[in-house]
PDB file of N, CA and C in Angstrom:
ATOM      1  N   UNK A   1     125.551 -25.893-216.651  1.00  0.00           N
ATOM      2  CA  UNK A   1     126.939 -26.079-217.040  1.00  0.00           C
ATOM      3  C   UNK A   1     127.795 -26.085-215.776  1.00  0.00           C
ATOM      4  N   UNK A   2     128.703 -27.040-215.689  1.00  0.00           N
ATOM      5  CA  UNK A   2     129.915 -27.229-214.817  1.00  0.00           C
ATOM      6  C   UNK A   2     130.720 -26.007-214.156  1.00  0.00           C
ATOM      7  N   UNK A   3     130.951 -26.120-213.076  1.00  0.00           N
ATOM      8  CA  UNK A   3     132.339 -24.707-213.150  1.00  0.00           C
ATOM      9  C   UNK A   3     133.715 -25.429-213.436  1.00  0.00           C
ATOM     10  N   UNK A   4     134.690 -24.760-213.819  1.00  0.00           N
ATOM     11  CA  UNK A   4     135.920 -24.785-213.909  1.00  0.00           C
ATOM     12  C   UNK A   4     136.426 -24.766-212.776  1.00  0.00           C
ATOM     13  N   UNK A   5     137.333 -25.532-212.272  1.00  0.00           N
ATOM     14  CA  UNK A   5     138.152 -25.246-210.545  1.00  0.00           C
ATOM     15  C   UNK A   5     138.997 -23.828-211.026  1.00  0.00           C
ATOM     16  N   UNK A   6     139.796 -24.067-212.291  1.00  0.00           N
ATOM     17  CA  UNK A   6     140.960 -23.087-212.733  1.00  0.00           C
ATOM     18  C   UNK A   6     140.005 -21.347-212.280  1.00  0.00           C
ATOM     19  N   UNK A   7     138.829 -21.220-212.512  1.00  0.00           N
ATOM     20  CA  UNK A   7     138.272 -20.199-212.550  1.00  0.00           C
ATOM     21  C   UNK A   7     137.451 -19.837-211.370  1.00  0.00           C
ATOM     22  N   UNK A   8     137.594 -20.473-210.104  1.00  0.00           N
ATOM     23  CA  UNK A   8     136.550 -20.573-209.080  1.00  0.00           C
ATOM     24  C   UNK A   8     137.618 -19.401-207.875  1.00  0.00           C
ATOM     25  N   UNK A   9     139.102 -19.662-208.029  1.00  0.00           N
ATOM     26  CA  UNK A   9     139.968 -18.610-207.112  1.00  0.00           C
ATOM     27  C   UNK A   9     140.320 -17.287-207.708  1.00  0.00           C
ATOM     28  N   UNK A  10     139.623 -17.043-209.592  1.00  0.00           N
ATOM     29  CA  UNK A  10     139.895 -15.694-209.618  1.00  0.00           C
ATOM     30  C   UNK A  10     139.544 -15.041-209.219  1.00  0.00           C
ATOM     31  N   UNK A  11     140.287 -13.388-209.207  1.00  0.00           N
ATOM     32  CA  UNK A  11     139.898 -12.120-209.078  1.00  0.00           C
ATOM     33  C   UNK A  11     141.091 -11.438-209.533  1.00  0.00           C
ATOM     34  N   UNK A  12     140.397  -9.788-210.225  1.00  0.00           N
ATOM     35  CA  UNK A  12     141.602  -9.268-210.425  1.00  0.00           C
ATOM     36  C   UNK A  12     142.511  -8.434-209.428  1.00  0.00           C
ATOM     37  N   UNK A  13     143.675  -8.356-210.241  1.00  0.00           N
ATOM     38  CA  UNK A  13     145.162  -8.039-209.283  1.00  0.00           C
ATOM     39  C   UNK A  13     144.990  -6.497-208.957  1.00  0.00           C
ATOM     40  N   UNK A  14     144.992  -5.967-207.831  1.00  0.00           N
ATOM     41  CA  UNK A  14     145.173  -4.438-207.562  1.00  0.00           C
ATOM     42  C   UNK A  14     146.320  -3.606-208.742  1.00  0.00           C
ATOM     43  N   UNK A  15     145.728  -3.093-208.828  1.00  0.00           N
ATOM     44  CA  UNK A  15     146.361  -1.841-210.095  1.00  0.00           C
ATOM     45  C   UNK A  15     147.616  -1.690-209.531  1.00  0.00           C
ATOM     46  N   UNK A  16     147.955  -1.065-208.136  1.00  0.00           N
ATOM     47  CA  UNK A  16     149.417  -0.645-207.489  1.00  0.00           C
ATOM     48  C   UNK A  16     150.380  -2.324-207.977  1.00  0.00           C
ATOM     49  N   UNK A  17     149.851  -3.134-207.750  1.00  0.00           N
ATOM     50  CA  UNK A  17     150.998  -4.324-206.987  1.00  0.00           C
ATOM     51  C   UNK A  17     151.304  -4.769-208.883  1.00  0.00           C
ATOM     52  N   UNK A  18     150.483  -4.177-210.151  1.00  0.00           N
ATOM     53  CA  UNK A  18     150.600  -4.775-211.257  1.00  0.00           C
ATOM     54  C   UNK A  18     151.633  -3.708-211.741  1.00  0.00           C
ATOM     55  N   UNK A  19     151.530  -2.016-211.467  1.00  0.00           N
ATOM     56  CA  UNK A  19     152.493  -1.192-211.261  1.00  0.00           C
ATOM     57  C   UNK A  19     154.250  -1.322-211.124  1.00  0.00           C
ATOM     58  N   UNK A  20     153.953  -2.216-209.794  1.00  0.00           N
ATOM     59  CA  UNK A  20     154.947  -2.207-209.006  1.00  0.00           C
ATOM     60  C   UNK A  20     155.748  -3.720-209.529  1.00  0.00           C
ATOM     61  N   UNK A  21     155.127  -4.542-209.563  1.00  0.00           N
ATOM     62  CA  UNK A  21     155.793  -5.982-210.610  1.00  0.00           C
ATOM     63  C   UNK A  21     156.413  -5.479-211.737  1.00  0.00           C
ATOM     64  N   UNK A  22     155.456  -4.540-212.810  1.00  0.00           N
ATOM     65  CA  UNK A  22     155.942  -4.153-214.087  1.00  0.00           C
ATOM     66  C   UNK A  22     156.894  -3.627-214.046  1.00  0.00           C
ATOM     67  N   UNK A  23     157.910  -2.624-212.958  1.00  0.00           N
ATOM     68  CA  UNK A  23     158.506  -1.625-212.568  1.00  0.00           C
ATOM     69  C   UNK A  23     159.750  -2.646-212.607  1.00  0.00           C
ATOM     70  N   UNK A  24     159.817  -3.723-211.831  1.00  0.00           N
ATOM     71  CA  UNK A  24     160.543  -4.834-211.586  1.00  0.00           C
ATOM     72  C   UNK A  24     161.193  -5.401-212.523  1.00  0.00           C
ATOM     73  N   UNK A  25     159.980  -6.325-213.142  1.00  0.00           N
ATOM     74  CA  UNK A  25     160.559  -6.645-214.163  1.00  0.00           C
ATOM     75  C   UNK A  25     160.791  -6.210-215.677  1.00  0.00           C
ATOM     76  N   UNK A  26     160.650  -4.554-215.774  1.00  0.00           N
ATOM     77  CA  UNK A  26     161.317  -4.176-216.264  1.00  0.00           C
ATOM     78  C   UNK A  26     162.803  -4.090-216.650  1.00  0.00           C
ATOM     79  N   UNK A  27     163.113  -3.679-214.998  1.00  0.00           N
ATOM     80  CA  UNK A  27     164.687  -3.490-214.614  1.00  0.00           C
ATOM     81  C   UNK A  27     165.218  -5.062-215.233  1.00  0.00           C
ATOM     82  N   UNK A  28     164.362  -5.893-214.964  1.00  0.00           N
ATOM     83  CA  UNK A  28     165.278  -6.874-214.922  1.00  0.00           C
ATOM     84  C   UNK A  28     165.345  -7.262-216.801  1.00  0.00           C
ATOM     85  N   UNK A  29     164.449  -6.743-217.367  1.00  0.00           N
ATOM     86  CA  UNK A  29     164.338  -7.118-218.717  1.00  0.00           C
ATOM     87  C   UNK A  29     163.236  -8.120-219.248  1.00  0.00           C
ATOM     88  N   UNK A  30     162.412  -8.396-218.031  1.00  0.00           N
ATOM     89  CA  UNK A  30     161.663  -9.475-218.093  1.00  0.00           C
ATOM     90  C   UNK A  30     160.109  -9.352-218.594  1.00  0.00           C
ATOM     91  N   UNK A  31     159.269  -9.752-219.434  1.00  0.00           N
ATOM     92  CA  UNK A  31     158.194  -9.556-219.375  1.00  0.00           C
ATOM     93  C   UNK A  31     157.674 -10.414-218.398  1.00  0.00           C
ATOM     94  N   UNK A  32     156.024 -10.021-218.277  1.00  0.00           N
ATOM     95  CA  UNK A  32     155.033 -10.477-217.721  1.00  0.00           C
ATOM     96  C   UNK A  32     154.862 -11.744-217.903  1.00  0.00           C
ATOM     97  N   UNK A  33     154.535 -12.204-218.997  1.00  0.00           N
ATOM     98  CA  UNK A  33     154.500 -13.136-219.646  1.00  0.00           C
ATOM     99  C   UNK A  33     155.639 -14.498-219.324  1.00  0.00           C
ATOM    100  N   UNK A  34     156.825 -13.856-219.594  1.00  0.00           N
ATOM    101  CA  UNK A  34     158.217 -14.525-218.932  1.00  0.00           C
ATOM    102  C   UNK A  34     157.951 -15.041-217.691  1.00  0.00           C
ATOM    103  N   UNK A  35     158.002 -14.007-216.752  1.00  0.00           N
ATOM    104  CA  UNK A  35     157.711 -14.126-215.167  1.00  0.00           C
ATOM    105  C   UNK A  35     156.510 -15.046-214.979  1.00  0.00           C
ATOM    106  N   UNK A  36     155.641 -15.141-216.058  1.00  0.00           N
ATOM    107  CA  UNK A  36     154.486 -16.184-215.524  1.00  0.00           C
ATOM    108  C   UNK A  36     155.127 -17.858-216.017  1.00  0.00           C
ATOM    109  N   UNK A  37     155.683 -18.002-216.970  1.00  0.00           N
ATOM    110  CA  UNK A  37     156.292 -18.562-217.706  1.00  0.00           C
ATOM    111  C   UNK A  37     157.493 -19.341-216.282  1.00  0.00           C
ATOM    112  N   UNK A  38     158.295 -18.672-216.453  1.00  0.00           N
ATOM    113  CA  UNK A  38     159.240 -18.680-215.156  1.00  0.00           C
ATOM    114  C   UNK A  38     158.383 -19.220-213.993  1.00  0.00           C
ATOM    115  N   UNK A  39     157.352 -18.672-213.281  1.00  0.00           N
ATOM    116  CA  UNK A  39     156.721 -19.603-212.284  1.00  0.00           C
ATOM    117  C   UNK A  39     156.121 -20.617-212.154  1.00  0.00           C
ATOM    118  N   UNK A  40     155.645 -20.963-213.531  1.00  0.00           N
ATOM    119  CA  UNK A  40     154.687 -22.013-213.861  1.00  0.00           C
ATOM    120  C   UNK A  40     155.987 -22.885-213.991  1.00  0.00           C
ATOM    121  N   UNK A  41     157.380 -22.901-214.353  1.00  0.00           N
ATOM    122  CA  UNK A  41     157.894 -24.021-215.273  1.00  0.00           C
ATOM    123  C   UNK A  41     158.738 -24.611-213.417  1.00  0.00           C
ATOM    124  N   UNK A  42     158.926 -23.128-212.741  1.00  0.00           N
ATOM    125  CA  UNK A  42     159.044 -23.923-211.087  1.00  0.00           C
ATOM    126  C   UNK A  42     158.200 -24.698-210.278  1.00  0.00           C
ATOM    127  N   UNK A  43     156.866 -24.596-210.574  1.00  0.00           N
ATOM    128  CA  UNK A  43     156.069 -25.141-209.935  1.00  0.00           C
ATOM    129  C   UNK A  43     155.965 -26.606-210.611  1.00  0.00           C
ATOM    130  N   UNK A  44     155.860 -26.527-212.002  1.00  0.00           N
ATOM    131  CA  UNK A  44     156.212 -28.091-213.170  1.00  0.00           C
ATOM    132  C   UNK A  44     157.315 -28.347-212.548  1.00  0.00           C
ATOM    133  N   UNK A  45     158.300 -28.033-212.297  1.00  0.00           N
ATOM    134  CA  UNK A  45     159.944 -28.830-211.638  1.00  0.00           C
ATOM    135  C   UNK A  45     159.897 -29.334-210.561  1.00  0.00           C
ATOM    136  N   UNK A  46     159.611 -28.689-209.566  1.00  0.00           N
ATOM    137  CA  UNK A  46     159.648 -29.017-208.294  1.00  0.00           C
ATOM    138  C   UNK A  46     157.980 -29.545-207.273  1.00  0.00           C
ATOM    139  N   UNK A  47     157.009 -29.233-208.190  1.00  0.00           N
ATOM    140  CA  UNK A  47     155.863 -29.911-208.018  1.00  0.00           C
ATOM    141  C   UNK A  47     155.181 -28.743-206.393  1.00  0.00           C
ATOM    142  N   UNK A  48     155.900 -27.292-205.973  1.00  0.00           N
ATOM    143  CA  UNK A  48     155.480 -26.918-205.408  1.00  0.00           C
ATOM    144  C   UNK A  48     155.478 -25.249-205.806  1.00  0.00           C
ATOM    145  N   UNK A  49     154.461 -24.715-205.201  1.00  0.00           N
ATOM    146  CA  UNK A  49     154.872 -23.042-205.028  1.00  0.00           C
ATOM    147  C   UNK A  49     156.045 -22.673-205.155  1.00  0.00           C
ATOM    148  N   UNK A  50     156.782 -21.688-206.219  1.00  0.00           N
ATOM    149  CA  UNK A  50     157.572 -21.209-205.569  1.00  0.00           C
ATOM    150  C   UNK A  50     158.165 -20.644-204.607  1.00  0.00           C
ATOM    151  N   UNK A  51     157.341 -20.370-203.726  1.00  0.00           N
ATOM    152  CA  UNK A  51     157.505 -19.354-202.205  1.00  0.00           C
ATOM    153  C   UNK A  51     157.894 -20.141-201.091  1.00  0.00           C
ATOM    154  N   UNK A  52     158.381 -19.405-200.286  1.00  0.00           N
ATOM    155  CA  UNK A  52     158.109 -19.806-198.514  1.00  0.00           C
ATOM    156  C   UNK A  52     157.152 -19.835-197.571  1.00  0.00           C
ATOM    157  N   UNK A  53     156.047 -20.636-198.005  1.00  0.00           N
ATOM    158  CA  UNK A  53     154.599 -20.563-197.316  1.00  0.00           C
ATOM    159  C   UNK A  53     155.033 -22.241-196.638  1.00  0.00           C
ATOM    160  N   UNK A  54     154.705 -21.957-195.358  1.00  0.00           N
ATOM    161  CA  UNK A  54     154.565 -22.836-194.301  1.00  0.00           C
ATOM    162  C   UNK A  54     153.894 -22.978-193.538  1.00  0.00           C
ATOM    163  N   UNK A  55     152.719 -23.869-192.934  1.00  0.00           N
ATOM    164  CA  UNK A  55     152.300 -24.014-192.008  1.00  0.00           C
ATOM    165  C   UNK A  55     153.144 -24.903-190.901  1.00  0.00           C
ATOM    166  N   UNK A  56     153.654 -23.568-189.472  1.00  0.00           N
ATOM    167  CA  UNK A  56     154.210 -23.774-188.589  1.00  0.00           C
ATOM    168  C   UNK A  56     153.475 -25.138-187.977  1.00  0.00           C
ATOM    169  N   UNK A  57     154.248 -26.480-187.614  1.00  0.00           N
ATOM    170  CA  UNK A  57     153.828 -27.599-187.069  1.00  0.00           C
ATOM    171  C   UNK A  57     153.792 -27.175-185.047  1.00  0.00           C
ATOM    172  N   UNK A  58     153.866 -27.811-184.618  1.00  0.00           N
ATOM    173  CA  UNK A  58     153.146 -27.485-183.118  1.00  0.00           C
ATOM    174  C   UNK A  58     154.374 -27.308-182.309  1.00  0.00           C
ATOM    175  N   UNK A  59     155.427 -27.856-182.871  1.00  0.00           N
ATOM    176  CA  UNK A  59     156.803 -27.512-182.010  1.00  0.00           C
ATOM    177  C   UNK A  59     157.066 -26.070-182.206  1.00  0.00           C
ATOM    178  N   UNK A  60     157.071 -25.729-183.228  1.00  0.00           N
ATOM    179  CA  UNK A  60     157.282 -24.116-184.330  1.00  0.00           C
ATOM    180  C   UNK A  60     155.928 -23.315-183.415  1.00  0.00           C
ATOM    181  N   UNK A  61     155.081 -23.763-183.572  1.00  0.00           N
ATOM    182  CA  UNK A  61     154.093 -22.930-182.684  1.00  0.00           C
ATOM    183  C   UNK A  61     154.547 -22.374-181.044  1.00  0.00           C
ATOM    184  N   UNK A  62     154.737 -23.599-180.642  1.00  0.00           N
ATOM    185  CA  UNK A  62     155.027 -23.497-178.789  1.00  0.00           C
ATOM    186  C   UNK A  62     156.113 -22.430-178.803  1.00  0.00           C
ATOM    187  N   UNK A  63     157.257 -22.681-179.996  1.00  0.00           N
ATOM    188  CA  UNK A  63     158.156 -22.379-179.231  1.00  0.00           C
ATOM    189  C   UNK A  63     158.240 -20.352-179.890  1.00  0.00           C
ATOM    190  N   UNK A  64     157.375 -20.004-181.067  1.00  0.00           N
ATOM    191  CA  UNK A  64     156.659 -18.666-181.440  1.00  0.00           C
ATOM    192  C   UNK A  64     155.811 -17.980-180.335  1.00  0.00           C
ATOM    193  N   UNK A  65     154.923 -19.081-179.666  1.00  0.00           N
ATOM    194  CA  UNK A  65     154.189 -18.339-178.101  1.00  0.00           C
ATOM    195  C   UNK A  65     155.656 -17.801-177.040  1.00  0.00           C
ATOM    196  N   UNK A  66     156.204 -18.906-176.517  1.00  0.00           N
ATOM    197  CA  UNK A  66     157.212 -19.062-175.854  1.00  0.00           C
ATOM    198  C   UNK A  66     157.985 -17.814-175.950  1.00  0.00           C
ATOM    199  N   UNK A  67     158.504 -16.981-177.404  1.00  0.00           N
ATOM    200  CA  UNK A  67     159.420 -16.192-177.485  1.00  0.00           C
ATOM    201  C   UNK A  67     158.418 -15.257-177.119  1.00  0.00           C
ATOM    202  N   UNK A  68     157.160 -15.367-177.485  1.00  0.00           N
ATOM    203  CA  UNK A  68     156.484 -13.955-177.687  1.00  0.00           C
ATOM    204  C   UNK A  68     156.142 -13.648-175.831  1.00  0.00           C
ATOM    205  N   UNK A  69     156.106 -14.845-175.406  1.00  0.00           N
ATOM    206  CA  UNK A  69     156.146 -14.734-173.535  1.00  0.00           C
ATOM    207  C   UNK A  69     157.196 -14.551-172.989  1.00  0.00           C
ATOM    208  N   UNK A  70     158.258 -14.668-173.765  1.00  0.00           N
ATOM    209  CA  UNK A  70     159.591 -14.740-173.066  1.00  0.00           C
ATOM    210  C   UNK A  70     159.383 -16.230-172.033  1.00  0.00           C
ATOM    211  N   UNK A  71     158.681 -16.967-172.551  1.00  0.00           N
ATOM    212  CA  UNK A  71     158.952 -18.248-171.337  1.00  0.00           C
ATOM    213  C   UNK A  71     159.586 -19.241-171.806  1.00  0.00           C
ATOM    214  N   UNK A  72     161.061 -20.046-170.945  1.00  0.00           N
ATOM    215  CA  UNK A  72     161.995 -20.607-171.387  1.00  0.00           C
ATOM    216  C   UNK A  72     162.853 -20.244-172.715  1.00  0.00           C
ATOM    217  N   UNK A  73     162.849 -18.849-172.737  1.00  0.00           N
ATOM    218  CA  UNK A  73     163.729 -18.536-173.867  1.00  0.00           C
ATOM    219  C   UNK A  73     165.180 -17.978-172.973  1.00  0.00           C
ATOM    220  N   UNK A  74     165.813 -19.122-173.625  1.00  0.00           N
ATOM    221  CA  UNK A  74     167.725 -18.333-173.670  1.00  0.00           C
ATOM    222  C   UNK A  74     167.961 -17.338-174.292  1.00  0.00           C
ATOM    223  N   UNK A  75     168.864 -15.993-173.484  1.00  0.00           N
ATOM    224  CA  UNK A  75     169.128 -15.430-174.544  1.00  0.00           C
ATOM    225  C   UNK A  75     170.789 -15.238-173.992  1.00  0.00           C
ATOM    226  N   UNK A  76     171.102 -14.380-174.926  1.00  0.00           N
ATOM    227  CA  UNK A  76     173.025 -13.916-174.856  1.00  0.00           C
ATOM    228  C   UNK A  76     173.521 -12.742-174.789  1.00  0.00           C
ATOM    229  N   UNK A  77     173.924 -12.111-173.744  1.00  0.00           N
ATOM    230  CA  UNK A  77     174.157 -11.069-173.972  1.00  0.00           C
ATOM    231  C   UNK A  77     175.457 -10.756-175.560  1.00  0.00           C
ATOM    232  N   UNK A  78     176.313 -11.716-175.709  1.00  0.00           N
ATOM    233  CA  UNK A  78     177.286 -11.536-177.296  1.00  0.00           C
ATOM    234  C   UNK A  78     177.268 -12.681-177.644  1.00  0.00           C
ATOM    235  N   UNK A  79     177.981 -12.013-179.368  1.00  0.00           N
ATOM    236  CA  UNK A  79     177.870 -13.045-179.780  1.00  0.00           C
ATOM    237  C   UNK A  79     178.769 -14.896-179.238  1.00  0.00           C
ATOM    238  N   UNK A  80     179.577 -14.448-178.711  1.00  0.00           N
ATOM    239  CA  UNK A  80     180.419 -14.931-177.800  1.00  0.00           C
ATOM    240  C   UNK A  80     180.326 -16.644-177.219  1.00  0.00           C
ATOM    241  N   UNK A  81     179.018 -15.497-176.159  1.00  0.00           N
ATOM    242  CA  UNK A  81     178.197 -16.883-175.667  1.00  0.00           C
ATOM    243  C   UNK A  81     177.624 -17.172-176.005  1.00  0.00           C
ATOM    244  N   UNK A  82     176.403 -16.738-177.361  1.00  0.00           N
ATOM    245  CA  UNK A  82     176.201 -17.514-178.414  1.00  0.00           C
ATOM    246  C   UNK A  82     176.187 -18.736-178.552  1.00  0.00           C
ATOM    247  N   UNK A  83     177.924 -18.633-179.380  1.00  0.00           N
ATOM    248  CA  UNK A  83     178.277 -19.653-180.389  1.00  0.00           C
ATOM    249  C   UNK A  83     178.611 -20.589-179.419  1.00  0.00           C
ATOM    250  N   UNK A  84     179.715 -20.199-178.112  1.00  0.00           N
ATOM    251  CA  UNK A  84     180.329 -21.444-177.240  1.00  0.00           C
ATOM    252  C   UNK A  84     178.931 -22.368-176.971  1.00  0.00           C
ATOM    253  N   UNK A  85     177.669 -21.956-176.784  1.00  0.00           N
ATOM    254  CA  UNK A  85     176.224 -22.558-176.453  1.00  0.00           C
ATOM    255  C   UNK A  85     175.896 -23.355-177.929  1.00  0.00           C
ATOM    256  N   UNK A  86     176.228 -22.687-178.949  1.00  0.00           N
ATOM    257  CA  UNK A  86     175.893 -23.368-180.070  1.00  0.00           C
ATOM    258  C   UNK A  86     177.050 -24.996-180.445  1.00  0.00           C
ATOM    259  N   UNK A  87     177.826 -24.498-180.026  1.00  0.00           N
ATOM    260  CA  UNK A  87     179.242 -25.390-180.492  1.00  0.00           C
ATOM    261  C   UNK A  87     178.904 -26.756-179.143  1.00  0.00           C
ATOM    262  N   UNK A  88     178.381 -26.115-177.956  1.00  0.00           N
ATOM    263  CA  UNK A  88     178.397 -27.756-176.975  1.00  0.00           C
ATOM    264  C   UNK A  88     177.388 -28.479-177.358  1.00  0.00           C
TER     265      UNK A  88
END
């Protein structure tokens, strides 16, 4: 028999983080169910994850080394010179 793709990335959810969701959407009034409901109908709308998952492209990379070297990074002592740097 075949596998299912839908069933090939399960596993179950740590007890704390199912805790800590329920806790949530409690406050908010929301079931589980809802909240799955709610993500599935964003991902049907917009055809992506709801989240902020990005893979940094190679400019985003250089310039993440760069800060982490401090090489060619500007900085400001206020906000001041900042913005006049932002505004030319």
């Amino acid at each position: 028999m075949g596998t299912n793709s839908q069933y090939n990335n399960f596993r179950p959810l740590d007890a704390q983080l199912i805790k800590d969701v329920e806790n949530i959407l409690s406050k908010l009034n929301i079931s589980q169910t809802f909240a799955i409901e709610l993500f599935y109908n964003e991902i049907a709308r917009t055809g992506k994850l709801p989240l902020n998952i990005e893979i940094p492209n190679k400019k985003t990379i250089q310039a993440i080394k760069d800060i982490n070297t401090h090489n060619e990074c500007q900085s400001f002592n206020d906000i001041n010179s900042l913005m006049e740097d932002l505004n030319d």
